[in-house]
Protein backbone atom coordinates (compact mmCIF):
# COMPACT_ATOMS: atom_id res chain seq x y z
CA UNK A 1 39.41 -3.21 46.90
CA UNK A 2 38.38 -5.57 49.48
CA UNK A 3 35.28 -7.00 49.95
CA UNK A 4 34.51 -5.75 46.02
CA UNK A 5 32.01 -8.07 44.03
CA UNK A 6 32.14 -7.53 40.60
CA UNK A 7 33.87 -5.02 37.79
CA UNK A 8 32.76 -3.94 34.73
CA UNK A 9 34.57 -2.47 32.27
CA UNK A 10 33.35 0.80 30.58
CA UNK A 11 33.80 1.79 27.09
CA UNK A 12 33.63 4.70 25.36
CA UNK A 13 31.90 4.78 22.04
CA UNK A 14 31.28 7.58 19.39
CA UNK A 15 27.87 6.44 18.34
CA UNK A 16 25.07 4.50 21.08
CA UNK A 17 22.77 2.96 17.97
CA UNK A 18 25.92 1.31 16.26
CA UNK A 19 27.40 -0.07 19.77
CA UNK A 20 24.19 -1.57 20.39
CA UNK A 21 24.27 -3.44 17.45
CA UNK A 22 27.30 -4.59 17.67
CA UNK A 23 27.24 -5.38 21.53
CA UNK A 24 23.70 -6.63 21.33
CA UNK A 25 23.61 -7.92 17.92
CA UNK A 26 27.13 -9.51 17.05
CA UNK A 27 28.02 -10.41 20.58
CA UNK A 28 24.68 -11.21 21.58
CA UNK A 29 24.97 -9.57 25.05
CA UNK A 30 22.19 -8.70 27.42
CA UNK A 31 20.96 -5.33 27.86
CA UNK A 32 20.89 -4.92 32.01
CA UNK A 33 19.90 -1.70 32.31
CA UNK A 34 20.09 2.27 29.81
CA UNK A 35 20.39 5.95 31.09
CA UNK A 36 21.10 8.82 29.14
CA UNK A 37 24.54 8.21 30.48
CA UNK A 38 24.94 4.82 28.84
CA UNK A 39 24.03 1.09 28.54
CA UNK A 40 25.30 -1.57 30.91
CA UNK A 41 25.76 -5.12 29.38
CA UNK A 42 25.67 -8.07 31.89
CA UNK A 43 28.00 -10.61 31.02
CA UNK A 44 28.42 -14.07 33.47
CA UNK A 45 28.19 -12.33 36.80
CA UNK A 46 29.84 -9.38 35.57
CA UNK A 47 29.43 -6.81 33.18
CA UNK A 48 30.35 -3.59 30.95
CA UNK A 49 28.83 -0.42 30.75
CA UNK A 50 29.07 1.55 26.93
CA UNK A 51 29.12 4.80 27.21
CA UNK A 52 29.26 8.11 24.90
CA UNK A 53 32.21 9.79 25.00
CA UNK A 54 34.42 11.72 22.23
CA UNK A 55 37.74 9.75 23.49
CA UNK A 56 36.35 6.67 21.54
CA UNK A 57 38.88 4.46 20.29
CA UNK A 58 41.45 6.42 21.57
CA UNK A 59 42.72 3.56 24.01
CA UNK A 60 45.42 1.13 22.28
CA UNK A 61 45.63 -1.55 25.20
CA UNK A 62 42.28 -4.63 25.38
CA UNK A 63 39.70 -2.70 26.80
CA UNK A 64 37.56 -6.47 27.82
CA UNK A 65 38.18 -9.66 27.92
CA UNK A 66 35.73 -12.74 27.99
CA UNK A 67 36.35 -16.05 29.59
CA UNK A 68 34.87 -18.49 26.77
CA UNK A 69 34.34 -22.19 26.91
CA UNK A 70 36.21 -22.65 23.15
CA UNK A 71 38.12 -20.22 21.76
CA UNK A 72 38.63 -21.34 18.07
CA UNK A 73 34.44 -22.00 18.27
CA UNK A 74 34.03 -18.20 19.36
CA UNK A 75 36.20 -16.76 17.15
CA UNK A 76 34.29 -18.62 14.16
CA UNK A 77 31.31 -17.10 15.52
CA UNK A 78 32.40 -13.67 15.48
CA UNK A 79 33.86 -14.17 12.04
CA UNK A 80 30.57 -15.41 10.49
CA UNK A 81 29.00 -12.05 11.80
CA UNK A 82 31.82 -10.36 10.41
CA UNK A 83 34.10 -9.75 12.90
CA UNK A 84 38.02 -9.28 12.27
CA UNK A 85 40.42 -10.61 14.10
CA UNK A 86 44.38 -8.60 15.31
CA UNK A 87 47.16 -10.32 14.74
CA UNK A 88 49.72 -9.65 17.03
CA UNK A 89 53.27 -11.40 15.80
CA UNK A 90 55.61 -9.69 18.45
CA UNK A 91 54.27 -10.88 21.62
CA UNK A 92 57.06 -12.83 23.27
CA UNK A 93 56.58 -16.34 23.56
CA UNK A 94 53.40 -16.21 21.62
CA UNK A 95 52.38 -18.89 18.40
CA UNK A 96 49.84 -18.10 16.19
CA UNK A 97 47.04 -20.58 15.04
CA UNK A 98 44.87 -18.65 12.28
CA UNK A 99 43.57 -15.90 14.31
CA UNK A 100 44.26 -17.57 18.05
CA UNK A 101 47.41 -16.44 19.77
CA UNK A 102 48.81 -19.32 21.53
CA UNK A 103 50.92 -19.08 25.45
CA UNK A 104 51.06 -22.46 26.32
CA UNK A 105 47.47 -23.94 27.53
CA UNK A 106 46.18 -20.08 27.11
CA UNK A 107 44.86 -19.52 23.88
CA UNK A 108 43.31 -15.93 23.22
CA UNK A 109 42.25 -13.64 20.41
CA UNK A 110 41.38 -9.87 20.12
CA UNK A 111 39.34 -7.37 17.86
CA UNK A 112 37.83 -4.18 17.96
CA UNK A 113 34.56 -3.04 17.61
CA UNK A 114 33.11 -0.42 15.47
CA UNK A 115 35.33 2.54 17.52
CA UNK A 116 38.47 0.46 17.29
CA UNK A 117 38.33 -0.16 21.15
CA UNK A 118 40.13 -3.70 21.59
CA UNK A 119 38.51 -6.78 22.72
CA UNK A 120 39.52 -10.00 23.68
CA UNK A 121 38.02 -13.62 24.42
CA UNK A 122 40.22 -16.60 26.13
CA UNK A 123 39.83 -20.15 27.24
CA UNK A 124 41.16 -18.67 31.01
CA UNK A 125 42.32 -15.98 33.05
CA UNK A 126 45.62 -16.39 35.03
């Protein structure tokens, strides 16, 4: 889409108060702006926008993906707040290190929140 400026990703979820503690609380993102239709979270110049919607969890691909600064500092974050980290062992080319999959100078893990929607941080796109 040319000329476009930003995307945000939406994401269903079955229950608004436990997303908002998760994506407010555990990820510590900022609440931009709430309808009755949802809640958009801006995130670097971005953003995502959680929404209500009985087809929660029901997608098995990464929903998001952050850009962090250090992955293996992130994902000990997450874990002290209780996050779990996938392991994904048949990805072609791909090393594990604890919970960071490894593709040469990309390093990347994923997780779900509390619908099972997957999640992902990385040290880079592209």
């Amino acid at each position: 889409m040319k000329g476009a400026q930003q995307v945000a990703a939406s994401i269903a979820v079955k229950d608004m108060t436990v997303a908002a503690k998760f994506y407010e609380d555990v990820l510590e993102l900022e609440k931009a702006a709430e309808s009755p239709d949802g809640t958009y979270y801006k995130t670097g110049s971005s953003g995502i926008f959680v929404y209500p919607s009985t087809y929660a969890g029901t997608n098995q691909a990464t929903y998001a993906s952050w850009v962090v600064d250090d992955v293996d500092a992130t994902v000990n974050d997450l874990k002290a707040k209780n996050v779990s980290f996938e392991q994904y062992d048949n990805l072609p080319g791909v090393s594990r290190e604890g919970d960071v999959h490894v593709m040469g100078d990309l390093r990347a893990a994923w997780f779900k929140d509390p619908d099972g929607n997957i999640l992902n941080i990385v040290n880079k796109i592209g």
